[in-house]
PDB file of N, CA and C in Angstrom:
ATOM      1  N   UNK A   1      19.600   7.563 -24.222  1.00  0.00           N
ATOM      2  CA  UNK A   1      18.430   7.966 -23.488  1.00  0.00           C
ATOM      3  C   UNK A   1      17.717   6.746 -22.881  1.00  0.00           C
ATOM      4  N   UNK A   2      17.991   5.318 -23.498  1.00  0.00           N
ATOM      5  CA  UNK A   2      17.313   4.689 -23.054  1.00  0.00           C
ATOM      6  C   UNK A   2      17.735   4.054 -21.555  1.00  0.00           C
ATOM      7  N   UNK A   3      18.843   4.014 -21.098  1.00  0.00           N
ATOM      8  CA  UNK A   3      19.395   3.726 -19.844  1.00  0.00           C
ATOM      9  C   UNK A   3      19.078   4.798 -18.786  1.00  0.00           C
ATOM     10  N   UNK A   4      18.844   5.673 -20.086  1.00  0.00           N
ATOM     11  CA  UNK A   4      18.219   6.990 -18.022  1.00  0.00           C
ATOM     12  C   UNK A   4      16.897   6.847 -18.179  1.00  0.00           C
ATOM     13  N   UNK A   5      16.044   6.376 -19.041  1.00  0.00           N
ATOM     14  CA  UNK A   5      14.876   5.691 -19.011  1.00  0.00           C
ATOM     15  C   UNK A   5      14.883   4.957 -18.103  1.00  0.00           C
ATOM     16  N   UNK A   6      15.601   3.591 -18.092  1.00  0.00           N
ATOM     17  CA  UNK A   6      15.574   2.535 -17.067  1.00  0.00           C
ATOM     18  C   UNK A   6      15.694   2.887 -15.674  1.00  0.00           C
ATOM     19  N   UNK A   7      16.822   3.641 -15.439  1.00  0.00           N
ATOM     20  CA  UNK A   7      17.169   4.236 -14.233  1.00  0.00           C
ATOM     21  C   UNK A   7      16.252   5.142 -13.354  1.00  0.00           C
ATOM     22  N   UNK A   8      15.707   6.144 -14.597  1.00  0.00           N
ATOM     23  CA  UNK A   8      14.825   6.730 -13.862  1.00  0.00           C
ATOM     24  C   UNK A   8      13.562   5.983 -13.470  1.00  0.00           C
ATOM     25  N   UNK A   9      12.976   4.812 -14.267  1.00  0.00           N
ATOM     26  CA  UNK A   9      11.997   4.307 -13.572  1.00  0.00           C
ATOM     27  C   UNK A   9      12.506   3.429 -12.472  1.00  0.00           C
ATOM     28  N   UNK A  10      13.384   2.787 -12.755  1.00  0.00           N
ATOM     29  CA  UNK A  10      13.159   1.949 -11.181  1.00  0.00           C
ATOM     30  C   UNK A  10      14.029   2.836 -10.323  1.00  0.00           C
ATOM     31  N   UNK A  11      14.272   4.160 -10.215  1.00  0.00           N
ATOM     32  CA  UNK A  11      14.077   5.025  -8.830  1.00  0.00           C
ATOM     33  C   UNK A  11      13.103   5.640  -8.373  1.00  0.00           C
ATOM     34  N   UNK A  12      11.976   5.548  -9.756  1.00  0.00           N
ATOM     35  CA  UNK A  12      10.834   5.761  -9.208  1.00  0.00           C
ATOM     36  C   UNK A  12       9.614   5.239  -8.680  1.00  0.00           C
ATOM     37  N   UNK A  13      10.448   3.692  -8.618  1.00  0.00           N
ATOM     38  CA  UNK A  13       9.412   2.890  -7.821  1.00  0.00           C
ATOM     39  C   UNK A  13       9.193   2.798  -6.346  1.00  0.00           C
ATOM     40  N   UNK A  14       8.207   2.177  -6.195  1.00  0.00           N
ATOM     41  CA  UNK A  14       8.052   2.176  -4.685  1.00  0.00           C
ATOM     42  C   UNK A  14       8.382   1.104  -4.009  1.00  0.00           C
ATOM     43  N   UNK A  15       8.575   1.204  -2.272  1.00  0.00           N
ATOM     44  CA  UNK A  15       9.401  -0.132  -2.024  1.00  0.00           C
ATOM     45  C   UNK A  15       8.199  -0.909  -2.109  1.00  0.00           C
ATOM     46  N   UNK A  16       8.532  -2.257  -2.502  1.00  0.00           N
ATOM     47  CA  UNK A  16       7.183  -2.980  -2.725  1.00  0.00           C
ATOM     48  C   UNK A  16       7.712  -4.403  -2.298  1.00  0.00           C
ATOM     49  N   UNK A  17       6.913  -5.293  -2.322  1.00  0.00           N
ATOM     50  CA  UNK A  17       7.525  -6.489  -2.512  1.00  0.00           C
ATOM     51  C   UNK A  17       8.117  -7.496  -3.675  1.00  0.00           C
ATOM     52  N   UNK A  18       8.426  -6.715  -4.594  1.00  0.00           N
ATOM     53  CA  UNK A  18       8.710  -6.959  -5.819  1.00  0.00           C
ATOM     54  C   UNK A  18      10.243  -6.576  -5.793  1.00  0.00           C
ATOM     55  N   UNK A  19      11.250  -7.614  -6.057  1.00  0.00           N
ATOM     56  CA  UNK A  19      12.874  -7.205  -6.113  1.00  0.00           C
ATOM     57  C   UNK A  19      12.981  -6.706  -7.596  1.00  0.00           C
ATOM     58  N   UNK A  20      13.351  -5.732  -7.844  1.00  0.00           N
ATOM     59  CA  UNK A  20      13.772  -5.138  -9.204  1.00  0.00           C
ATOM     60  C   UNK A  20      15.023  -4.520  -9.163  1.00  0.00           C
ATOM     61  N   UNK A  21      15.430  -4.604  -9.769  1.00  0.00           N
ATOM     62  CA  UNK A  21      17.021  -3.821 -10.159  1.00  0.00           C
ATOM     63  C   UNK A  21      16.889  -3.636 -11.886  1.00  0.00           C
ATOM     64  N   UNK A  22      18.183  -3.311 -12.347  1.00  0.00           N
ATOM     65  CA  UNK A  22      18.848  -2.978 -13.710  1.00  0.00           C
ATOM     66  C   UNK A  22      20.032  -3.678 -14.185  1.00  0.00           C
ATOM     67  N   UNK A  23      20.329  -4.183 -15.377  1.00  0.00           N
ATOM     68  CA  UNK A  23      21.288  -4.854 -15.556  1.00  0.00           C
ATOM     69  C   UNK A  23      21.805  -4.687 -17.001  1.00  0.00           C
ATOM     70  N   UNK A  24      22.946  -4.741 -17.641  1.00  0.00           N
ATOM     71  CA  UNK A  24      23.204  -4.542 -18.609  1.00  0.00           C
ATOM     72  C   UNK A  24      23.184  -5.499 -19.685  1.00  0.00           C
ATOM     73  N   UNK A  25      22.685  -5.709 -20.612  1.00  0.00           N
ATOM     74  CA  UNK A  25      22.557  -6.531 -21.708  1.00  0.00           C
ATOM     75  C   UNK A  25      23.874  -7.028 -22.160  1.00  0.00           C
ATOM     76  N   UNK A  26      24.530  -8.516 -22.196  1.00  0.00           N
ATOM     77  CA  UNK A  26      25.537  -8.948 -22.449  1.00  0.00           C
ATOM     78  C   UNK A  26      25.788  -8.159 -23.908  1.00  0.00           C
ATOM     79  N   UNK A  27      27.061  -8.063 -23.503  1.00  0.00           N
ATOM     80  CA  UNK A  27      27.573  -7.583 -25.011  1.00  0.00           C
ATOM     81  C   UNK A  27      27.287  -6.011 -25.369  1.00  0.00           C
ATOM     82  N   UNK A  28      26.492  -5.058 -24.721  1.00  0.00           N
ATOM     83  CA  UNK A  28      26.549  -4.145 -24.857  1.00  0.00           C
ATOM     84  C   UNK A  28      26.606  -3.457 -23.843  1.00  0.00           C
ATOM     85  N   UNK A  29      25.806  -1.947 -24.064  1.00  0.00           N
ATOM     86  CA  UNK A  29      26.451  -1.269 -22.781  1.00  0.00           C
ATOM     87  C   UNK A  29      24.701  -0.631 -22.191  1.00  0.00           C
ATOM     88  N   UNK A  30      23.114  -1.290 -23.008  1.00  0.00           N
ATOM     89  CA  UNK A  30      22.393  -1.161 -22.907  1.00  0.00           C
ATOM     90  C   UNK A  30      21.755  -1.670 -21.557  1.00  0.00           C
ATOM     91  N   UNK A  31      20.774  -1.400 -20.695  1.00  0.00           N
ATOM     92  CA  UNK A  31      20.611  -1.571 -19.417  1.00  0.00           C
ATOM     93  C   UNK A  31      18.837  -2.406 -20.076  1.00  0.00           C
ATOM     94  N   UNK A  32      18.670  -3.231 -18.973  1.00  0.00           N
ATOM     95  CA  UNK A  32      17.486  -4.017 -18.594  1.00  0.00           C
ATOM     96  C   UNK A  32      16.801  -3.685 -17.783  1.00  0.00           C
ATOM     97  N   UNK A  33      15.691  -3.942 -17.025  1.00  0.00           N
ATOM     98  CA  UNK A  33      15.000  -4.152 -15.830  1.00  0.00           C
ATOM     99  C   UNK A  33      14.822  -5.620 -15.666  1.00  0.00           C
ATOM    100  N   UNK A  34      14.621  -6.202 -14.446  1.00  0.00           N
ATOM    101  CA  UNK A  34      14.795  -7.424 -14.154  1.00  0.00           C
ATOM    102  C   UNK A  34      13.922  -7.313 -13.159  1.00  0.00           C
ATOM    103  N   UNK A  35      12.734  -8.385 -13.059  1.00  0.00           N
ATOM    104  CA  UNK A  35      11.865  -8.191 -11.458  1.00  0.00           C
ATOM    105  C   UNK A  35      11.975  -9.398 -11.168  1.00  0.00           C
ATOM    106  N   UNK A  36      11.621 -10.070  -9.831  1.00  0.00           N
ATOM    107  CA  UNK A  36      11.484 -11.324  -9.468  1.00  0.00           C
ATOM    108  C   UNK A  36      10.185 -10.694  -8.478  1.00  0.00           C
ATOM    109  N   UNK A  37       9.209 -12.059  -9.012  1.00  0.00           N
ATOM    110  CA  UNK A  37       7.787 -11.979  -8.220  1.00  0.00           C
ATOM    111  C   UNK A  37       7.890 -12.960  -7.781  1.00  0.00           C
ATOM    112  N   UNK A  38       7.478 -12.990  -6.028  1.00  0.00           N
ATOM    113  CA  UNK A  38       6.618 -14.135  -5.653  1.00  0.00           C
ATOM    114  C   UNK A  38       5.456 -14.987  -5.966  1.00  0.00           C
ATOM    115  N   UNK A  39       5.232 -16.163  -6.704  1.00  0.00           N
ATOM    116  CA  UNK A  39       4.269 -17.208  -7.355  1.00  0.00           C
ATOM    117  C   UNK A  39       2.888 -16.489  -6.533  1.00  0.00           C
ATOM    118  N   UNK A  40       2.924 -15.796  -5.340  1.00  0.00           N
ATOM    119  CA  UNK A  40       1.529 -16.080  -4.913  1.00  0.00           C
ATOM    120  C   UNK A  40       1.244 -14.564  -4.959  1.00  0.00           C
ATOM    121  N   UNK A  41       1.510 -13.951  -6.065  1.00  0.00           N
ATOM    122  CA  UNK A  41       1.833 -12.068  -5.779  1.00  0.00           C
ATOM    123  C   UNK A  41      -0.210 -12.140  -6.655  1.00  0.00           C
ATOM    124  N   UNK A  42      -0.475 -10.806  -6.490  1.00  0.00           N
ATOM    125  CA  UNK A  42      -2.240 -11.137  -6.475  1.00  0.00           C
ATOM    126  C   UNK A  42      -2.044  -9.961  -7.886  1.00  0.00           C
ATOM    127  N   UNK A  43      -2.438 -10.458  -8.446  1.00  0.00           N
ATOM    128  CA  UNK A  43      -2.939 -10.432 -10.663  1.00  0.00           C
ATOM    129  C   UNK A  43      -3.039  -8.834 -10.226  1.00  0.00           C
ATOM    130  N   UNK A  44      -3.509  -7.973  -9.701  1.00  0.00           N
ATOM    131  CA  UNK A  44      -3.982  -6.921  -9.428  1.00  0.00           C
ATOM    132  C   UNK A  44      -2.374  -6.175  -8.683  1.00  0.00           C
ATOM    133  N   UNK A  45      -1.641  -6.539  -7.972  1.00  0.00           N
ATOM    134  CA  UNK A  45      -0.653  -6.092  -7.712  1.00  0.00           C
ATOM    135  C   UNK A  45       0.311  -6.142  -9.402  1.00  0.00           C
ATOM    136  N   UNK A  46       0.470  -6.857 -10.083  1.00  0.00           N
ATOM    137  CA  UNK A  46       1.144  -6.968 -11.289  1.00  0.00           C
ATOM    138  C   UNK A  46       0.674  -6.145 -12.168  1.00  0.00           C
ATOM    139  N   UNK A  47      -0.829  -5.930 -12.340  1.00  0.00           N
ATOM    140  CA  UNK A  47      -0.930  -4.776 -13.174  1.00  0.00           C
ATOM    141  C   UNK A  47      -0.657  -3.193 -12.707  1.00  0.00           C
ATOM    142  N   UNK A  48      -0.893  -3.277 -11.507  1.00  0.00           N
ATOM    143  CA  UNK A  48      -0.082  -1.982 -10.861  1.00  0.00           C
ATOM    144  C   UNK A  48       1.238  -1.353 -11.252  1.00  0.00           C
ATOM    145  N   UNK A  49       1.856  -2.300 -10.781  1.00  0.00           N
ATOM    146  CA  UNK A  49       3.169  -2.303 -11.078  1.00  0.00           C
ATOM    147  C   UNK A  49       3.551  -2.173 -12.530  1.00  0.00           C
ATOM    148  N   UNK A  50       3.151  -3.049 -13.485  1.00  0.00           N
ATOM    149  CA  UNK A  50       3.166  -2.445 -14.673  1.00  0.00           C
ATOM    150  C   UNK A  50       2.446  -1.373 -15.483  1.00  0.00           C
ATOM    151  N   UNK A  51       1.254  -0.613 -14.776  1.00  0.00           N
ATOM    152  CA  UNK A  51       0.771   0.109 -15.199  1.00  0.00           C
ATOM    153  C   UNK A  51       2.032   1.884 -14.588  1.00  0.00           C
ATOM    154  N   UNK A  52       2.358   1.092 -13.372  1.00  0.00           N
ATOM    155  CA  UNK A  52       3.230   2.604 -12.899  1.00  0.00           C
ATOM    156  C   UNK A  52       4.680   2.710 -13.841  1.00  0.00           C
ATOM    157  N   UNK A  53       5.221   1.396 -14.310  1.00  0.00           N
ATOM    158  CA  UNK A  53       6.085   1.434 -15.190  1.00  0.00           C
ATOM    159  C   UNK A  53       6.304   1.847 -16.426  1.00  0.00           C
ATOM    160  N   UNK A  54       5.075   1.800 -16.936  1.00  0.00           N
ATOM    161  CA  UNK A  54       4.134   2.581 -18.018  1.00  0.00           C
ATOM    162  C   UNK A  54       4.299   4.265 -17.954  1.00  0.00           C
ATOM    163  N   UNK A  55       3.472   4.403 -16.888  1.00  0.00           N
ATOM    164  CA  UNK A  55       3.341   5.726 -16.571  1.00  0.00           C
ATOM    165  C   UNK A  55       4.744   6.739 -16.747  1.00  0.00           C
ATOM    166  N   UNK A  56       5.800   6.114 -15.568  1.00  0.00           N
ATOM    167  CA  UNK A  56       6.848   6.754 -15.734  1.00  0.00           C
ATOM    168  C   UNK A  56       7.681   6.866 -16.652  1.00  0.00           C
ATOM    169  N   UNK A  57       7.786   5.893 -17.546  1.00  0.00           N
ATOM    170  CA  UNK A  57       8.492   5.512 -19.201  1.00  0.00           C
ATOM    171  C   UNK A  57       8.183   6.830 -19.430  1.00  0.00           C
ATOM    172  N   UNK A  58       6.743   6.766 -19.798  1.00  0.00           N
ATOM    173  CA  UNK A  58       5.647   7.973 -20.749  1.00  0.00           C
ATOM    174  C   UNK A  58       6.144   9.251 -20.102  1.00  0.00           C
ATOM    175  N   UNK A  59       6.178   9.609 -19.086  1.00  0.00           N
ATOM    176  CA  UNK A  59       6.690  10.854 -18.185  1.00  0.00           C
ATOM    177  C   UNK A  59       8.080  11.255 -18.748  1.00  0.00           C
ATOM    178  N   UNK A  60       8.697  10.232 -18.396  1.00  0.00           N
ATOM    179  CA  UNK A  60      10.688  10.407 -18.719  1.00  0.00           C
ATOM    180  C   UNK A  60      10.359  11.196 -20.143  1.00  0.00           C
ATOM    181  N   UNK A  61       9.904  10.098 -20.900  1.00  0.00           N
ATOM    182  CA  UNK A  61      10.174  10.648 -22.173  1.00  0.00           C
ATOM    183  C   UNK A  61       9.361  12.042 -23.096  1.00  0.00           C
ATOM    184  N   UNK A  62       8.622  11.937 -21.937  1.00  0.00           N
ATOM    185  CA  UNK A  62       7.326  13.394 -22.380  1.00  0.00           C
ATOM    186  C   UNK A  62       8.140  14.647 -22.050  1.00  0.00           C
ATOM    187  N   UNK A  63       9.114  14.269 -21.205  1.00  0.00           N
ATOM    188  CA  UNK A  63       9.567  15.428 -20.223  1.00  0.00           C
ATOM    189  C   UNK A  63      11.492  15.549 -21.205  1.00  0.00           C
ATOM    190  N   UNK A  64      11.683  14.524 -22.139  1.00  0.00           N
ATOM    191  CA  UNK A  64      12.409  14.333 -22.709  1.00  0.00           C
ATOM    192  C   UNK A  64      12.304  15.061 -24.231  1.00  0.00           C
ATOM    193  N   UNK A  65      10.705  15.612 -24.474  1.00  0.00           N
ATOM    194  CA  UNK A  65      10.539  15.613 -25.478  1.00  0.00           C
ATOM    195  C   UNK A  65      10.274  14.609 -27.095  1.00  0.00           C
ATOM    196  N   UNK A  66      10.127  13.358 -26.195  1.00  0.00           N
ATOM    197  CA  UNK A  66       9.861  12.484 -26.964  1.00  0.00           C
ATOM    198  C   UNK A  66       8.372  12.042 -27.431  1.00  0.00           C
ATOM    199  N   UNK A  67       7.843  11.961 -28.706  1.00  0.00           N
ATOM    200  CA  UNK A  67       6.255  11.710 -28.961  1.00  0.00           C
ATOM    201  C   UNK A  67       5.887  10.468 -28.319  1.00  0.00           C
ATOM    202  N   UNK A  68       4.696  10.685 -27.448  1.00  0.00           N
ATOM    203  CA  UNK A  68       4.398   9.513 -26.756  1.00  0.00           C
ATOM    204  C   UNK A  68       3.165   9.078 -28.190  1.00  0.00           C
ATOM    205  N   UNK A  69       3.704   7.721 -28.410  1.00  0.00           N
ATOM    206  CA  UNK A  69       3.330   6.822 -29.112  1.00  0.00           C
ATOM    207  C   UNK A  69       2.327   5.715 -28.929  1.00  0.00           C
ATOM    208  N   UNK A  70       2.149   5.628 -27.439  1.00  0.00           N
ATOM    209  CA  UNK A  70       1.638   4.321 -27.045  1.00  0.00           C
ATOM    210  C   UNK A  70       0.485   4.415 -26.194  1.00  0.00           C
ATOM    211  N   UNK A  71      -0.612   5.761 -26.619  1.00  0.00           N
ATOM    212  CA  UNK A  71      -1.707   5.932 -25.755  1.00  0.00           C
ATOM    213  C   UNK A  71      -2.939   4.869 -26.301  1.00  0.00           C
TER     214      UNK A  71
END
């Protein structure tokens, strides 16, 4: 579940200026997220972005039936 976690959030991002993809953890068959920010990206765009990453985790897994834990 946790790789259609990953998947489903970063298809549910928006195009932004933030490069993100998914990648698999050496040695297993578990998936990552990976972002690269520009040095001059504004403190307020980063919490966005991690607040929508948040959001959708909590969604996937609400909608998964999983107890959201982390309010």
């Amino acid at each position: 579940m946790q790789n259609a976690c990953v998947k489903h959030i970063h298809k549910s991002l928006p195009k932004t200026r933030f490069a993100v993809d998914f990648a698999p953890v050496p040695g297993t068959e578990d998936l990552y997220m990976r972002l690269v920010v520009h040095p001059y990206t504004k403190w307020e765009d980063l919490i966005a972005f991690v607040l929508h990453v948040s959001d959708e985790g909590k969604r996937f897994l609400g909608e998964k039936g999983v107890p959201n834990s982390f309010n």
